[in-house]
C-alpha atoms as a PDB file:
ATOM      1  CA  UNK A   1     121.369  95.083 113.559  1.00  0.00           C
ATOM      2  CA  UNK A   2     118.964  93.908 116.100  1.00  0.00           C
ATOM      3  CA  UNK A   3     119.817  94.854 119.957  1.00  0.00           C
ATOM      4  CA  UNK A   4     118.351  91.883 122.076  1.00  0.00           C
ATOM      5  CA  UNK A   5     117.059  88.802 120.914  1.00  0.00           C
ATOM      6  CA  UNK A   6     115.647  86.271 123.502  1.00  0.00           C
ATOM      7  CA  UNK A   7     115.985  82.348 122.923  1.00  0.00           C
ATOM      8  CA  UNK A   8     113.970  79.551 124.764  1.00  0.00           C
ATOM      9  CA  UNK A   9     115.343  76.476 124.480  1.00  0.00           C
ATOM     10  CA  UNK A  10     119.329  76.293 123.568  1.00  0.00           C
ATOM     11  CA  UNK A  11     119.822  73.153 121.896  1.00  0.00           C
ATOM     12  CA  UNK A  12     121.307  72.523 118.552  1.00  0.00           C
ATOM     13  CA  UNK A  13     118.831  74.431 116.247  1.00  0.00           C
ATOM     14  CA  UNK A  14     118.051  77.209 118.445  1.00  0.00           C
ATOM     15  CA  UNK A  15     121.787  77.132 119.539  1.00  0.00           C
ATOM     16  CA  UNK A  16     123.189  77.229 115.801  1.00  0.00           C
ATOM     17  CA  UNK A  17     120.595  79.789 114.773  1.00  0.00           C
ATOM     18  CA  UNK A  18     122.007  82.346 117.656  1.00  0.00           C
ATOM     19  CA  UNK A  19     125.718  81.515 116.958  1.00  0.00           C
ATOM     20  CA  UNK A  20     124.914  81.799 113.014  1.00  0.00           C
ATOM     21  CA  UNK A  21     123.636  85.449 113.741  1.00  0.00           C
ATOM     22  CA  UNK A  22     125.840  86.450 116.102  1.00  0.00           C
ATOM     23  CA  UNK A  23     128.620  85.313 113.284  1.00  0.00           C
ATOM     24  CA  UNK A  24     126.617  87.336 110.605  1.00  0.00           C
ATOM     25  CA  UNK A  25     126.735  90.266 112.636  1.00  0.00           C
ATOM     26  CA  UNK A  26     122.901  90.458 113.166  1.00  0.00           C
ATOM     27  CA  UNK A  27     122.230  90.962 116.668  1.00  0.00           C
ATOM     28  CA  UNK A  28     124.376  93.101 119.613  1.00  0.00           C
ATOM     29  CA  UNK A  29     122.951  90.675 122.334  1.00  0.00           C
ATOM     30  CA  UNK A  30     121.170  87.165 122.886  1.00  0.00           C
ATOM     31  CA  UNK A  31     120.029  86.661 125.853  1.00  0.00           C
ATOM     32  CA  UNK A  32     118.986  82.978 126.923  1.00  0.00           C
ATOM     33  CA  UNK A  33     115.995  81.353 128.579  1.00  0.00           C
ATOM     34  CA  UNK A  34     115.461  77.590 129.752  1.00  0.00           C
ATOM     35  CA  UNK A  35     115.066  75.400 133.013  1.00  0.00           C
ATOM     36  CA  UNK A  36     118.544  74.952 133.238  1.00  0.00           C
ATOM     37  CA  UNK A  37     121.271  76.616 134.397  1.00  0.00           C
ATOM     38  CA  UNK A  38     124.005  74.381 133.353  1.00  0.00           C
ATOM     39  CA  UNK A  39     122.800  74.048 129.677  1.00  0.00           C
ATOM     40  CA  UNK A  40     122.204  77.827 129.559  1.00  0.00           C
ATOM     41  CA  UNK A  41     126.020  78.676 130.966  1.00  0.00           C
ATOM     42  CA  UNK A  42     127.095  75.761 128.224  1.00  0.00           C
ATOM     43  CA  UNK A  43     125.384  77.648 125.769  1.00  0.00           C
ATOM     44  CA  UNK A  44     127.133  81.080 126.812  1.00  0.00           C
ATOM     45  CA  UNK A  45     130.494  79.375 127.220  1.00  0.00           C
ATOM     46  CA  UNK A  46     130.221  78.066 123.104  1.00  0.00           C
ATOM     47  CA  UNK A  47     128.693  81.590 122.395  1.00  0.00           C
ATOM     48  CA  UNK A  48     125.291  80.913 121.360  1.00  0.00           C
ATOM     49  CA  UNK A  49     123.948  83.059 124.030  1.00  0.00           C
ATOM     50  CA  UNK A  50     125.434  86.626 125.819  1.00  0.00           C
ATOM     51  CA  UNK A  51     123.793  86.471 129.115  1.00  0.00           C
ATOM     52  CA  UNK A  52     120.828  84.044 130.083  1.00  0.00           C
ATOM     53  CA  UNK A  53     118.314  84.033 133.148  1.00  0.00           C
ATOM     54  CA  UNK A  54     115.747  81.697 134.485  1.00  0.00           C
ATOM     55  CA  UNK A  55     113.158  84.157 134.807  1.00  0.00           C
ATOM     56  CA  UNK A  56     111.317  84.696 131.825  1.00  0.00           C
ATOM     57  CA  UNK A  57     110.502  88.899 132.546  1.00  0.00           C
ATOM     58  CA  UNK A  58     114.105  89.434 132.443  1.00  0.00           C
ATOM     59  CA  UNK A  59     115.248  87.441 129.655  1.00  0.00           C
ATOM     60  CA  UNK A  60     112.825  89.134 127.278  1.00  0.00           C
ATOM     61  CA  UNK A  61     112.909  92.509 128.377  1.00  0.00           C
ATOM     62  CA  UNK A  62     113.655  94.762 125.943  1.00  0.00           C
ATOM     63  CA  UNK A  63     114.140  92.323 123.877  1.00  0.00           C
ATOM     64  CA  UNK A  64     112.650  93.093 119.956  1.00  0.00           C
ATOM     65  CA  UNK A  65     112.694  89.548 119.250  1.00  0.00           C
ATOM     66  CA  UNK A  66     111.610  86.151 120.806  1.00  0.00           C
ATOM     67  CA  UNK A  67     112.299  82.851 119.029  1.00  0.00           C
ATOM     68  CA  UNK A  68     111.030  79.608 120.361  1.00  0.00           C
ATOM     69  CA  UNK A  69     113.698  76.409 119.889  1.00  0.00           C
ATOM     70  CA  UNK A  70     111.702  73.770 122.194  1.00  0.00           C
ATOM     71  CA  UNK A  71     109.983  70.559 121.956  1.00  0.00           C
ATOM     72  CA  UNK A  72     106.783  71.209 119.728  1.00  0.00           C
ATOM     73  CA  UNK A  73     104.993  69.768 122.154  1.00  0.00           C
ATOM     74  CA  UNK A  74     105.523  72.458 124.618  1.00  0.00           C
ATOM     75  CA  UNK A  75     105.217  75.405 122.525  1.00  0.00           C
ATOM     76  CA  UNK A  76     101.457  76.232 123.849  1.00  0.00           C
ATOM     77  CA  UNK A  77     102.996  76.785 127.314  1.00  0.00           C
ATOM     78  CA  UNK A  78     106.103  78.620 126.426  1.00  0.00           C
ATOM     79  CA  UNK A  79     103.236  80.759 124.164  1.00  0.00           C
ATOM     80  CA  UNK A  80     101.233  81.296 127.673  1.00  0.00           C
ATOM     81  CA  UNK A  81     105.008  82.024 129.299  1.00  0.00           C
ATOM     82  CA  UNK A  82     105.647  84.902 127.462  1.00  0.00           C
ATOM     83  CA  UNK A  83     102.488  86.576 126.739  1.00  0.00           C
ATOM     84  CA  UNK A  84     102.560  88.653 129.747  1.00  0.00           C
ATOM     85  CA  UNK A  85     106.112  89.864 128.938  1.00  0.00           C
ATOM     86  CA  UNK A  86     105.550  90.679 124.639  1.00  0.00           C
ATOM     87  CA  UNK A  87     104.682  93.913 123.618  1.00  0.00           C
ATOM     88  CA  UNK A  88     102.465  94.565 119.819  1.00  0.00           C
ATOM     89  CA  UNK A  89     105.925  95.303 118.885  1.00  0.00           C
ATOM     90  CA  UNK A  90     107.935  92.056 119.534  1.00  0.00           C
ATOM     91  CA  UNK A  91     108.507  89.559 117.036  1.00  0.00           C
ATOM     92  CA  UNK A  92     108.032  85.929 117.392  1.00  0.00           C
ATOM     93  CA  UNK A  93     109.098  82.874 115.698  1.00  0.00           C
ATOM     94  CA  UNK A  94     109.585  79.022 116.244  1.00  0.00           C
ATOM     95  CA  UNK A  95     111.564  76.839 114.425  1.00  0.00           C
ATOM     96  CA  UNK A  96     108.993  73.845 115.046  1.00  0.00           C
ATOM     97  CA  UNK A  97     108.834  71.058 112.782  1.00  0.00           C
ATOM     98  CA  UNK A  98     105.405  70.797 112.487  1.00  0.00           C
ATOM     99  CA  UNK A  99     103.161  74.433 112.080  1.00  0.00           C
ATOM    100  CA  UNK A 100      99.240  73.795 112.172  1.00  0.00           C
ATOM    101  CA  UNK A 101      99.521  72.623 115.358  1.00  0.00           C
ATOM    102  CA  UNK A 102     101.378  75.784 116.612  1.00  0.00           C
ATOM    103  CA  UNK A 103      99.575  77.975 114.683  1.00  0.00           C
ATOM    104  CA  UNK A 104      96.760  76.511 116.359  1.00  0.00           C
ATOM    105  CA  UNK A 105      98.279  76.671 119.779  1.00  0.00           C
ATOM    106  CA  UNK A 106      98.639  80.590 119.194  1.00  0.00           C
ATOM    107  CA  UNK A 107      95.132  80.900 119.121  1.00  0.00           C
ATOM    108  CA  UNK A 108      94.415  79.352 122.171  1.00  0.00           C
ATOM    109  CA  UNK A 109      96.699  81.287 124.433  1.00  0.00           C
ATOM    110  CA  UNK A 110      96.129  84.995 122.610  1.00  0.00           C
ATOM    111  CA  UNK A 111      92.732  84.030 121.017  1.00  0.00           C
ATOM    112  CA  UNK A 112      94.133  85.032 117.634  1.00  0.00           C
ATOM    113  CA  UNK A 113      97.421  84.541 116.134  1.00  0.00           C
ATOM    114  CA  UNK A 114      99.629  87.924 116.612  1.00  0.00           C
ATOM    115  CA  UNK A 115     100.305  89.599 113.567  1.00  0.00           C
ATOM    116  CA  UNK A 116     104.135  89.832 114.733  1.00  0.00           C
ATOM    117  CA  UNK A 117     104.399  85.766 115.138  1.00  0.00           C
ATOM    118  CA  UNK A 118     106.030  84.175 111.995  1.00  0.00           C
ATOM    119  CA  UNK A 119     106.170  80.698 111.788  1.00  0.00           C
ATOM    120  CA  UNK A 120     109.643  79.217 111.034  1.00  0.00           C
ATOM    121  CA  UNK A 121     111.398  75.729 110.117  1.00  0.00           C
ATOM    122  CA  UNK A 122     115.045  75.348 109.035  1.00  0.00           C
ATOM    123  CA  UNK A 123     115.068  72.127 106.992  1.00  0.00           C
ATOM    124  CA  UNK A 124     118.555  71.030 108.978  1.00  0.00           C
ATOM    125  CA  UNK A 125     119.654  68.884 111.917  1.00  0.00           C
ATOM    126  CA  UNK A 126     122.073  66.473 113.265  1.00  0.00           C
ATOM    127  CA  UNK A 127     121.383  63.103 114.516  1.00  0.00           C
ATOM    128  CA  UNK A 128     123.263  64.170 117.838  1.00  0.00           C
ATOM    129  CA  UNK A 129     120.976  67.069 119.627  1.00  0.00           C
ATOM    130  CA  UNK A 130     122.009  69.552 122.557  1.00  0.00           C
ATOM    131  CA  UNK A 131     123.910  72.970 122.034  1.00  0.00           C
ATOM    132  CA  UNK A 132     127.256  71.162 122.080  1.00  0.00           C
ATOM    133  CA  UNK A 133     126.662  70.207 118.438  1.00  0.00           C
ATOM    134  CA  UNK A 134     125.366  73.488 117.363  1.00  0.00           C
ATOM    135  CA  UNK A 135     127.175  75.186 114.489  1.00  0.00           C
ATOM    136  CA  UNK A 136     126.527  78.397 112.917  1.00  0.00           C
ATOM    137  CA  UNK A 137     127.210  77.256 109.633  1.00  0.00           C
ATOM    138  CA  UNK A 138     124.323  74.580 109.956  1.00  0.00           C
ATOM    139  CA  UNK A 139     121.851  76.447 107.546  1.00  0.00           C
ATOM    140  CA  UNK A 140     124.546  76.978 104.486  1.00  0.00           C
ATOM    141  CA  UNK A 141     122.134  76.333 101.571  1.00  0.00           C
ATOM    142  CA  UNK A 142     119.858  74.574 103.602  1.00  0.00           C
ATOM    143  CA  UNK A 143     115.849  75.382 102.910  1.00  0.00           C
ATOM    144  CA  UNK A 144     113.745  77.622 105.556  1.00  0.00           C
ATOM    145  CA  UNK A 145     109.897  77.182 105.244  1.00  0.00           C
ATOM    146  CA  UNK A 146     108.134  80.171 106.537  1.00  0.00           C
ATOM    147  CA  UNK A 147     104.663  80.045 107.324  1.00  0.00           C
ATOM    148  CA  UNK A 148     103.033  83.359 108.069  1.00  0.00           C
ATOM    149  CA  UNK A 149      99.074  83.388 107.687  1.00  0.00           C
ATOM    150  CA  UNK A 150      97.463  86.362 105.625  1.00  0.00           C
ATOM    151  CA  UNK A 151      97.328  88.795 108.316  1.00  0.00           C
ATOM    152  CA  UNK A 152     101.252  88.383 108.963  1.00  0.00           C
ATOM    153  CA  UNK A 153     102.980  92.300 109.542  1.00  0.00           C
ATOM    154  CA  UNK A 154     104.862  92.269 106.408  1.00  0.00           C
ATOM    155  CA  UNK A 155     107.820  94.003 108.389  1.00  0.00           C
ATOM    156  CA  UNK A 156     108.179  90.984 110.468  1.00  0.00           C
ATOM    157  CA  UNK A 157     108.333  88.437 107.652  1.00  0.00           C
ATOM    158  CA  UNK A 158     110.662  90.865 105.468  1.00  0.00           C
ATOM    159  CA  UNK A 159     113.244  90.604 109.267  1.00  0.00           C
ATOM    160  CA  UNK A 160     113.016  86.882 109.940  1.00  0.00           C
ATOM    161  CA  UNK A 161     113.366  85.823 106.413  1.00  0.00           C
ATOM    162  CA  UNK A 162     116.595  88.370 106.285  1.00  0.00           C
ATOM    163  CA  UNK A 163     118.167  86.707 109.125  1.00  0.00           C
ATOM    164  CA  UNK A 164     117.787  83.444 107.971  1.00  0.00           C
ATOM    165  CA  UNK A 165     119.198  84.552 104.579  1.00  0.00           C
ATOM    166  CA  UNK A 166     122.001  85.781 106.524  1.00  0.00           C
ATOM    167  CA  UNK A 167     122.981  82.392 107.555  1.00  0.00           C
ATOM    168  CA  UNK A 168     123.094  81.178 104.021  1.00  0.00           C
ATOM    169  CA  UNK A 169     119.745  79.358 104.176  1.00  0.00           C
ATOM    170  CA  UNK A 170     117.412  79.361 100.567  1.00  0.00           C
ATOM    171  CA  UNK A 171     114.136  80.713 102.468  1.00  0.00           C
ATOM    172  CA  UNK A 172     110.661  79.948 101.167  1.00  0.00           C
ATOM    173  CA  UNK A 173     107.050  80.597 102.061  1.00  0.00           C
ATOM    174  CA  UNK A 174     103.608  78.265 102.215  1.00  0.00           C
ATOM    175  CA  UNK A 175     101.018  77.779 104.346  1.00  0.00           C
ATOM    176  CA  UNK A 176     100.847  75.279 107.097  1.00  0.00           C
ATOM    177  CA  UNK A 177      98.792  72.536 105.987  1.00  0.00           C
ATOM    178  CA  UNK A 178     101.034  72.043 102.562  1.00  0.00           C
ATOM    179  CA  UNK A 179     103.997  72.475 105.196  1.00  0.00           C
ATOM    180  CA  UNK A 180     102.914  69.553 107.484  1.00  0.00           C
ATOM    181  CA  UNK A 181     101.534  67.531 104.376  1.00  0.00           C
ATOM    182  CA  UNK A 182     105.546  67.571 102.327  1.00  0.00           C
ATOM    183  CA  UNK A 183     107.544  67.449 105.727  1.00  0.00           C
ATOM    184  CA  UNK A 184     105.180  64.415 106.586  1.00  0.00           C
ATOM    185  CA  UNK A 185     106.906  62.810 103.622  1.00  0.00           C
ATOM    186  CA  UNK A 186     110.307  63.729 103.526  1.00  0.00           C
ATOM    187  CA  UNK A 187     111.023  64.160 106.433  1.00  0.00           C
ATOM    188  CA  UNK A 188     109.280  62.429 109.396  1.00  0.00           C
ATOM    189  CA  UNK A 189     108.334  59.468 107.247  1.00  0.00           C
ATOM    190  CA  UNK A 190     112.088  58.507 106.596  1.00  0.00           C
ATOM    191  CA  UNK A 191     112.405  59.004 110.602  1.00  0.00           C
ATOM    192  CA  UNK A 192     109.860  56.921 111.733  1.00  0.00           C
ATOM    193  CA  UNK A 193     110.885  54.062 109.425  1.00  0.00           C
ATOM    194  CA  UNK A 194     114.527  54.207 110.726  1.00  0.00           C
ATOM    195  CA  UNK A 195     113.324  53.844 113.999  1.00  0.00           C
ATOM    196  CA  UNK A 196     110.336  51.394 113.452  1.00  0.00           C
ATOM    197  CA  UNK A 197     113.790  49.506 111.998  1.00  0.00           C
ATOM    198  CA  UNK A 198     115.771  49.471 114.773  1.00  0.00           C
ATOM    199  CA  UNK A 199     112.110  48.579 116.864  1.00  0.00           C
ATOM    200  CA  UNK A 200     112.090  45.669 114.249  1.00  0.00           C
ATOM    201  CA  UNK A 201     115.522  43.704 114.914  1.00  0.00           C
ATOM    202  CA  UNK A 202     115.973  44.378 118.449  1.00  0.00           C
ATOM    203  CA  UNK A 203     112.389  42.368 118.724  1.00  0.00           C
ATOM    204  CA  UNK A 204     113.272  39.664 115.968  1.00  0.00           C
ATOM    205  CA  UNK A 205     116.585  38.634 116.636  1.00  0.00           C
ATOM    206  CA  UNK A 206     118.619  41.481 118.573  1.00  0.00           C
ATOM    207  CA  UNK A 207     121.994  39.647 117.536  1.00  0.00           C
ATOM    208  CA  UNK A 208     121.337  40.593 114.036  1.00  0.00           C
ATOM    209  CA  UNK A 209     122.540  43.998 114.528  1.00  0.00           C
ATOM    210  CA  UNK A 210     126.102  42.563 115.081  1.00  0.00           C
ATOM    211  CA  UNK A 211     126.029  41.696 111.207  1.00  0.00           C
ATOM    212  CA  UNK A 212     124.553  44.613 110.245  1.00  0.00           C
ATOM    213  CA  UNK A 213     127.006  46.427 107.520  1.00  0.00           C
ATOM    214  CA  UNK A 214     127.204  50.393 105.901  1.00  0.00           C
ATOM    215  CA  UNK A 215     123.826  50.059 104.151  1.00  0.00           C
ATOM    216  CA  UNK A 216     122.182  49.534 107.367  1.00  0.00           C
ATOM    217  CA  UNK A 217     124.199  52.439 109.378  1.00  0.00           C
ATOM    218  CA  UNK A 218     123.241  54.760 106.466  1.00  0.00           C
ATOM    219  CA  UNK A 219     119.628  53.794 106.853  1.00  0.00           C
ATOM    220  CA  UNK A 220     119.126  53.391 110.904  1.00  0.00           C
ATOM    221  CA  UNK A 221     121.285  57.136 111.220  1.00  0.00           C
ATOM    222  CA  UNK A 222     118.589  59.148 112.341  1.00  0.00           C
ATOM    223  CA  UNK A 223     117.026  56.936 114.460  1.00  0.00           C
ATOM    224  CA  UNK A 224     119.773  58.440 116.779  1.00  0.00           C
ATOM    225  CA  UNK A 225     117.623  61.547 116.743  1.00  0.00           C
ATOM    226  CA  UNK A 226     116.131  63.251 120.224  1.00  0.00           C
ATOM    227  CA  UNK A 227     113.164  60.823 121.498  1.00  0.00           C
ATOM    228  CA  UNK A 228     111.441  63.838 122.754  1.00  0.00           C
ATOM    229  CA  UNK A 229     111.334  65.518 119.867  1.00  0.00           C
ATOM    230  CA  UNK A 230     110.452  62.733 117.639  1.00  0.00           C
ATOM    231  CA  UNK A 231     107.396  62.149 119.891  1.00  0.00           C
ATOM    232  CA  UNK A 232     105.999  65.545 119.695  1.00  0.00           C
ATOM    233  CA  UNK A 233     106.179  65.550 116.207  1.00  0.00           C
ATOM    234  CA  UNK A 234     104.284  62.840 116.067  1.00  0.00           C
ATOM    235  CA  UNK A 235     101.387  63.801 118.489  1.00  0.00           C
ATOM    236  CA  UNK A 236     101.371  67.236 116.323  1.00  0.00           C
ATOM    237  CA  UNK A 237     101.317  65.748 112.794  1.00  0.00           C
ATOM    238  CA  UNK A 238      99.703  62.718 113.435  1.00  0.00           C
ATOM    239  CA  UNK A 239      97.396  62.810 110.844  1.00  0.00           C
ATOM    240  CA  UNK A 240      99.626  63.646 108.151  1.00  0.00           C
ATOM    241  CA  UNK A 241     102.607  61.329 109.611  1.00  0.00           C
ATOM    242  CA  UNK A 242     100.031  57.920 109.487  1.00  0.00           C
ATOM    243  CA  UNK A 243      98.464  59.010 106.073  1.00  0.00           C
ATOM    244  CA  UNK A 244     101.734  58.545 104.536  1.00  0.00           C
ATOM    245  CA  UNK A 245     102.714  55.547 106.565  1.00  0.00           C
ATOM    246  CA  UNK A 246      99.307  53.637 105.381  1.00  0.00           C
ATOM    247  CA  UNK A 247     100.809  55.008 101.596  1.00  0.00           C
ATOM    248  CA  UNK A 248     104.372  53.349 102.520  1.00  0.00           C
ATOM    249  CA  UNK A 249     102.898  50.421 103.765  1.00  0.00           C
ATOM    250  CA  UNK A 250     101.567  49.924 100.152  1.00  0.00           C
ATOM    251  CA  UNK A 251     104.685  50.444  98.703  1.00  0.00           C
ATOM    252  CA  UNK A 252     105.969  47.973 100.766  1.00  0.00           C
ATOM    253  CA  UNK A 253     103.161  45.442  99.428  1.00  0.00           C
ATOM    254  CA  UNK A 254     104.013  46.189  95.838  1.00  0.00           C
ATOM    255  CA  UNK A 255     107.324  45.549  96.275  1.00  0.00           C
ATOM    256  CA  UNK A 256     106.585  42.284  98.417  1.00  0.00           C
ATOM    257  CA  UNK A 257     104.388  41.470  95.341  1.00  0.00           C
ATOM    258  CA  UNK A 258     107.084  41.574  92.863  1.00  0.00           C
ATOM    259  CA  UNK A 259     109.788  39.480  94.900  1.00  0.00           C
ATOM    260  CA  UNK A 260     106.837  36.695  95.516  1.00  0.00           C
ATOM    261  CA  UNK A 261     106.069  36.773  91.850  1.00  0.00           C
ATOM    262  CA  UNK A 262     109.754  36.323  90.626  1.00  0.00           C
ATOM    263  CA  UNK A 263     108.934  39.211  88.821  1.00  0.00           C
ATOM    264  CA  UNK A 264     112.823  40.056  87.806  1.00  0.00           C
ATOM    265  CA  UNK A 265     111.706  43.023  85.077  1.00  0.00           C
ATOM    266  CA  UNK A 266     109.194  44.860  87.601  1.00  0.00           C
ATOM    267  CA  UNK A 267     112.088  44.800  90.104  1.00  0.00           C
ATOM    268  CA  UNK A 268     114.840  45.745  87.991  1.00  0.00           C
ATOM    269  CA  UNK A 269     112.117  48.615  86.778  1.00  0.00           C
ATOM    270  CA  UNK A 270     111.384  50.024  90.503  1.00  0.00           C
ATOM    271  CA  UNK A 271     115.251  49.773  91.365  1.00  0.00           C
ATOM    272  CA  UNK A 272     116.802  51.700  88.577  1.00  0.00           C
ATOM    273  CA  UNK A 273     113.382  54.369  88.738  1.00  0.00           C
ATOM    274  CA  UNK A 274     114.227  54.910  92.611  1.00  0.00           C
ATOM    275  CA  UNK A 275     118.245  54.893  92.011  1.00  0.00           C
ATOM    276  CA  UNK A 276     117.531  57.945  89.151  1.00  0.00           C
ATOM    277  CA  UNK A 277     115.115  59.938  91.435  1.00  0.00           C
ATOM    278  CA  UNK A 278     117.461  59.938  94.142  1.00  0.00           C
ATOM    279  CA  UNK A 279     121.068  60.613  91.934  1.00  0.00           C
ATOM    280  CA  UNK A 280     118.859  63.402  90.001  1.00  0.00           C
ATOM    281  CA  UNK A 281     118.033  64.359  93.167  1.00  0.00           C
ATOM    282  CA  UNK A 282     121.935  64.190  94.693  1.00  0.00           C
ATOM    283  CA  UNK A 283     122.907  65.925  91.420  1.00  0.00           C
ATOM    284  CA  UNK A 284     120.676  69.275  92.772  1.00  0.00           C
ATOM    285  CA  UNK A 285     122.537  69.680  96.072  1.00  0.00           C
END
């Protein structure tokens, strides 16, 4: 069991990973770090935290672990935060969508990426973000993609990928351009078109929406997802995100194709191809 872990940024992943090992019996005491009081004391009231401070020496003293649950986007100055405060010894991970671009960020601030910091991602989230929807069940059989580079203190990976395994989460390892590549796909594609979407009819004909059925709530659900977040994972993936955007788009043109051609067998053909991917892939979970 690990004394004192430190967490920046309480929200729902960071929140759910705390309350998941606190739960699993991992860790005597979390100790919390953010700009805000009254999210911080939210966090302690649900239990995702012990004791939290807004000054960063004291949150991560003695602590043997650091892990970093903000925006992407403002990982590089959380890095430059807590440098002064990290011994050889402390561990540090993320649980950032996107990794070259933090990866790359740990170079800048420490000139080469410590040998402690593994790169983390828990394939799970809600539509609704903040601690209040945190859970420490959240990463039951969910996927983990670690990302440590060659260099990487096998001691460190062997202690974050235990923890995550002792939330229930499948945990895997690849390096960060393959990571940012498949996440691209899966998972920030499907975002961006829910909220391009939304963008779409509230610029056409925002009364649409009032006819809109379950097949569109299904669809548009996760363009309810944190604004901040989605933009930072943007600006950090960017190429990756528009490479497969510009591949969508002509997926979108061979479909348009088809339904301008009458083409009722190439249709049909796409349809049922897309409907057995995704029960095959239903079928898995």
């Amino acid at each position: 069991m690990m004394k004192k872990i430190c967490i920046i940024g309480v929200g729902l992943i960071g929140g759910s990973f705390m309350r998941g090992l606190k739960k699993a019996n991992q860790v005597e005491q979390v100790f919390g770090y953010g700009k805000g009081k009254e999210s911080l004391a939210k966090a302690k009231e649900l239990g995702a935290i012990d004791e939290f401070s807004l000054d960063i020496g004291k949150a991560i003293d003695g602590a043997e672990m650091v892990v970093i649950a903000t925006p992407v986007d403002s990982i590089e100055e959380v890095f430059r935060l807590i440098r002064p405060h990290i011994s050889k010894s402390t561990i540090i991970t993320d649980v950032g969508s996107t990794k070259t671009s933090i990866i790359d960020s740990a170079k800048s601030v420490f000139g080469e990426v410590p040998t402690n910091f593994i790169p983390a991602h828990p394939i799970a989230g809600k539509e609704n973000s903040g601690v209040d929807y945190s859970d420490p069940d959240l990463f039951i059989n969910k996927r983990v993609i670690l990302t440590p580079l060659e260099n990487s203190e096998p001691g460190a990976i062997k202690i974050v990928t235990n923890f995550w395994k002792s939330l229930g989460a499948l945990v895997e390892t690849m390096n960060a351009t393959d990571h940012d590549d498949l996440l691209a796909m899966t998972s920030h594609l499907p975002h961006m078109l829910a909220f391009s979407l939304m963008d779409y009819l509230i610029s056409t004909n925002p009364k649409a929406i009032d006819y809109a059925a379950g097949g569109f709530k299904d669809f548009s659900r996760i363009a309810s997802g944190d604004s901040v977040m989605w933009r930072d994972i943007c600006l950090n993936n960017a190429k990756e995100i528009t490479k497969h955007i510009e591949n969508y788009q002509q997926s979108l043109s061979k479909l348009s194709e088809l339904i301008n051609q009458q083409n009722s067998d190439g249709l049909e053909e796409l349809f049922m191809e897309a409907k057995s991917a995704r029960d095959n892939w239903l079928n898995k979970k």
